[in-house]
C-alpha atoms as a PDB file:
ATOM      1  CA  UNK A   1      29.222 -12.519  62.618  1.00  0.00           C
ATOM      2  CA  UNK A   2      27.901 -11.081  59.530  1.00  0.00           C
ATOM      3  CA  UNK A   3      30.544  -8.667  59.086  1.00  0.00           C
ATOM      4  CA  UNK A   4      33.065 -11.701  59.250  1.00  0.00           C
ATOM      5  CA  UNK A   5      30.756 -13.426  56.695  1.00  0.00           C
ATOM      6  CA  UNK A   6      30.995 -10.300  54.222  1.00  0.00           C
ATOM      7  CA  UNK A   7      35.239  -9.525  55.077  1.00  0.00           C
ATOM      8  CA  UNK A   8      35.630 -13.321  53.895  1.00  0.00           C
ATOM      9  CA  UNK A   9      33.241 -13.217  50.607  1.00  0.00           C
ATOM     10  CA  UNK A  10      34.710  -9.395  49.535  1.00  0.00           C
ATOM     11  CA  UNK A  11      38.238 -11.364  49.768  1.00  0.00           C
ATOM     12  CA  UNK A  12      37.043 -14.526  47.493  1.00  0.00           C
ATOM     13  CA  UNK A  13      35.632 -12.258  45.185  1.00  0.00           C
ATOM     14  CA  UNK A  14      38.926 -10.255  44.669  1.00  0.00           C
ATOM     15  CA  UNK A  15      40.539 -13.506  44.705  1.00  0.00           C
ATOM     16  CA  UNK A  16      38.537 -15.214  42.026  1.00  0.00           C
ATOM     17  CA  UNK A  17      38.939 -11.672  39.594  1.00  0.00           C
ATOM     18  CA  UNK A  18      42.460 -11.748  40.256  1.00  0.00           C
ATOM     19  CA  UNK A  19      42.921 -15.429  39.407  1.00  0.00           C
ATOM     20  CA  UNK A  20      40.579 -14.955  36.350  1.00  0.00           C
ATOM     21  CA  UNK A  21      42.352 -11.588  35.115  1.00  0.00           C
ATOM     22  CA  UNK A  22      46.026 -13.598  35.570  1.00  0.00           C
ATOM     23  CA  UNK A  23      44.726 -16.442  33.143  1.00  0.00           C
ATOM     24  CA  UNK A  24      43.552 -14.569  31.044  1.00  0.00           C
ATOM     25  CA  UNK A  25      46.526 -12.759  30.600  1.00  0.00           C
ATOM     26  CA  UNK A  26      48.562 -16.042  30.170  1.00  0.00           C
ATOM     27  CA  UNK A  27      45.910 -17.364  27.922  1.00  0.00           C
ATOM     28  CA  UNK A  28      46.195 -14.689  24.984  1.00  0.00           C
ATOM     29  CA  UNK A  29      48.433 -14.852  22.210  1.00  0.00           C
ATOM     30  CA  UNK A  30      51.003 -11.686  21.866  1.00  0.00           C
ATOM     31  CA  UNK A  31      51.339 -10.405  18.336  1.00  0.00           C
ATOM     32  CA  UNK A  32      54.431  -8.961  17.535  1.00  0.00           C
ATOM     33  CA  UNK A  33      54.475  -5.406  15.807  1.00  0.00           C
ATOM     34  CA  UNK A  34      55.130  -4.718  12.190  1.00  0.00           C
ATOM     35  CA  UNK A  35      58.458  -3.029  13.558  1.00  0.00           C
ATOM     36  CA  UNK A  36      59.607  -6.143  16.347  1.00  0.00           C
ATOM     37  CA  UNK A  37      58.827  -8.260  13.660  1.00  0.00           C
ATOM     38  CA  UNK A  38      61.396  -6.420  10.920  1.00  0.00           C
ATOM     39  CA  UNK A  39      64.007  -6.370  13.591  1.00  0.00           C
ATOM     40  CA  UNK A  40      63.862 -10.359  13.893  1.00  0.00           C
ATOM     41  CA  UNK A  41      64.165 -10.787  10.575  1.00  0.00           C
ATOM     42  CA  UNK A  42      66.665  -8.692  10.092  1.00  0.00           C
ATOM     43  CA  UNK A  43      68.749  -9.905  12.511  1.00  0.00           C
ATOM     44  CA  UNK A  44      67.771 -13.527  10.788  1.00  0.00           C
ATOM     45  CA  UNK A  45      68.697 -12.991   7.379  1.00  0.00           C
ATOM     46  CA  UNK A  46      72.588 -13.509   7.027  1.00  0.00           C
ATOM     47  CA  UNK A  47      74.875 -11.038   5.872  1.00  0.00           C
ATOM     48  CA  UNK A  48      77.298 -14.010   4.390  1.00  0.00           C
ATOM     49  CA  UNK A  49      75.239 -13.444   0.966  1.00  0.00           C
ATOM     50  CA  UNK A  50      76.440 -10.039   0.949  1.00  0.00           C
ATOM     51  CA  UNK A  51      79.919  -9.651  -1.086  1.00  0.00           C
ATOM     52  CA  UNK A  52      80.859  -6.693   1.397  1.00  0.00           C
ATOM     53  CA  UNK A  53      81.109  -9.313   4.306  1.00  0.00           C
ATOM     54  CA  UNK A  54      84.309 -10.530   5.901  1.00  0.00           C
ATOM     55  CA  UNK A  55      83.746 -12.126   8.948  1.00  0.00           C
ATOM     56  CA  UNK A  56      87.440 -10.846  10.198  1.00  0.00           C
ATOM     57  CA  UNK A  57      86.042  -6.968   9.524  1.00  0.00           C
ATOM     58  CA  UNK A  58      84.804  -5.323  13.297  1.00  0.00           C
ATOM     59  CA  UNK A  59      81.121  -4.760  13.021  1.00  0.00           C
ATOM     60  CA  UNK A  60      80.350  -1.807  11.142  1.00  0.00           C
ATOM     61  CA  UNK A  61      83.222  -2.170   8.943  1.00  0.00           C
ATOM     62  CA  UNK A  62      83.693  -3.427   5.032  1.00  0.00           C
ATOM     63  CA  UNK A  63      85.745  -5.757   3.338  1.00  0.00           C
ATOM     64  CA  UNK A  64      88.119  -3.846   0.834  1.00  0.00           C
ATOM     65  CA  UNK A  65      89.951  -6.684  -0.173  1.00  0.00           C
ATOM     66  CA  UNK A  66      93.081  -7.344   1.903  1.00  0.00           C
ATOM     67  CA  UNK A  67      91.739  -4.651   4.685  1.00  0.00           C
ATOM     68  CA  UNK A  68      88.680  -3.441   6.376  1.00  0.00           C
ATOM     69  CA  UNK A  69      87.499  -0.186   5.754  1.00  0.00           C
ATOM     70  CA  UNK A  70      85.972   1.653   8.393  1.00  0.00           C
ATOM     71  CA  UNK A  71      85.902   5.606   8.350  1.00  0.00           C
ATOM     72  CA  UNK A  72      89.665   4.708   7.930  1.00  0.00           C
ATOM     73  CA  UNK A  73      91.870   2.063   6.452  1.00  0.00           C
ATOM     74  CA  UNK A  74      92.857  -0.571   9.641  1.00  0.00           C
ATOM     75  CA  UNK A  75      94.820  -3.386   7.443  1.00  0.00           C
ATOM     76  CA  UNK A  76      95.505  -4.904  11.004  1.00  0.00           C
ATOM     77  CA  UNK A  77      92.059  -4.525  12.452  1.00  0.00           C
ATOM     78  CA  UNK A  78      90.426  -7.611  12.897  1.00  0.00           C
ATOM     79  CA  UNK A  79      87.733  -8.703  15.032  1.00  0.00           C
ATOM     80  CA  UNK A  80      87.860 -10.166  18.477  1.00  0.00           C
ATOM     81  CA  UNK A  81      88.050 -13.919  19.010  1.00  0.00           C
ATOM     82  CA  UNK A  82      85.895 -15.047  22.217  1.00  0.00           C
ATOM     83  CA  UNK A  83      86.512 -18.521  23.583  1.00  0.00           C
END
């Protein structure tokens, strides 16, 4: 009977750690690192401001005027539309 008594108290103690370790966990704040935190913004500040920006130019490429320029001239390049 005591064995049964000490099975069933081993397995509420694990139980109650576990529970306490999961809130915990949920509980914390995350912090974002100097790097994850440069990406966001980067990816948040718009490249509209910049005067090399067409929005018609493939990604990678500049506006040259009537063309993008890429590693070469496509004046027929332009971007894909997605519905």
């Amino acid at each position: 009977m005591s064995k049964k008594i000490f099975a069933a108290l081993i397995v509420a103690v694990v139980a109650i750690f576990a529970s306490y370790n999961i809130y915990q966990s949920q509980r914390t704040e995350m912090e974002m690192s100097d790097l994850a935190m440069a990406n966001v913004e980067a990816l948040a500040s718009s490249s509209e401001n910049d005067p090399d920006y067409n929005p018609d130019c493939p990604n990678g490429c500049l506006d040259g005027g009537k063309q993008c320029h890429c590693y070469h001239n496509y004046s027929d390049y332009k971007e894909a539309t997605w519905p």
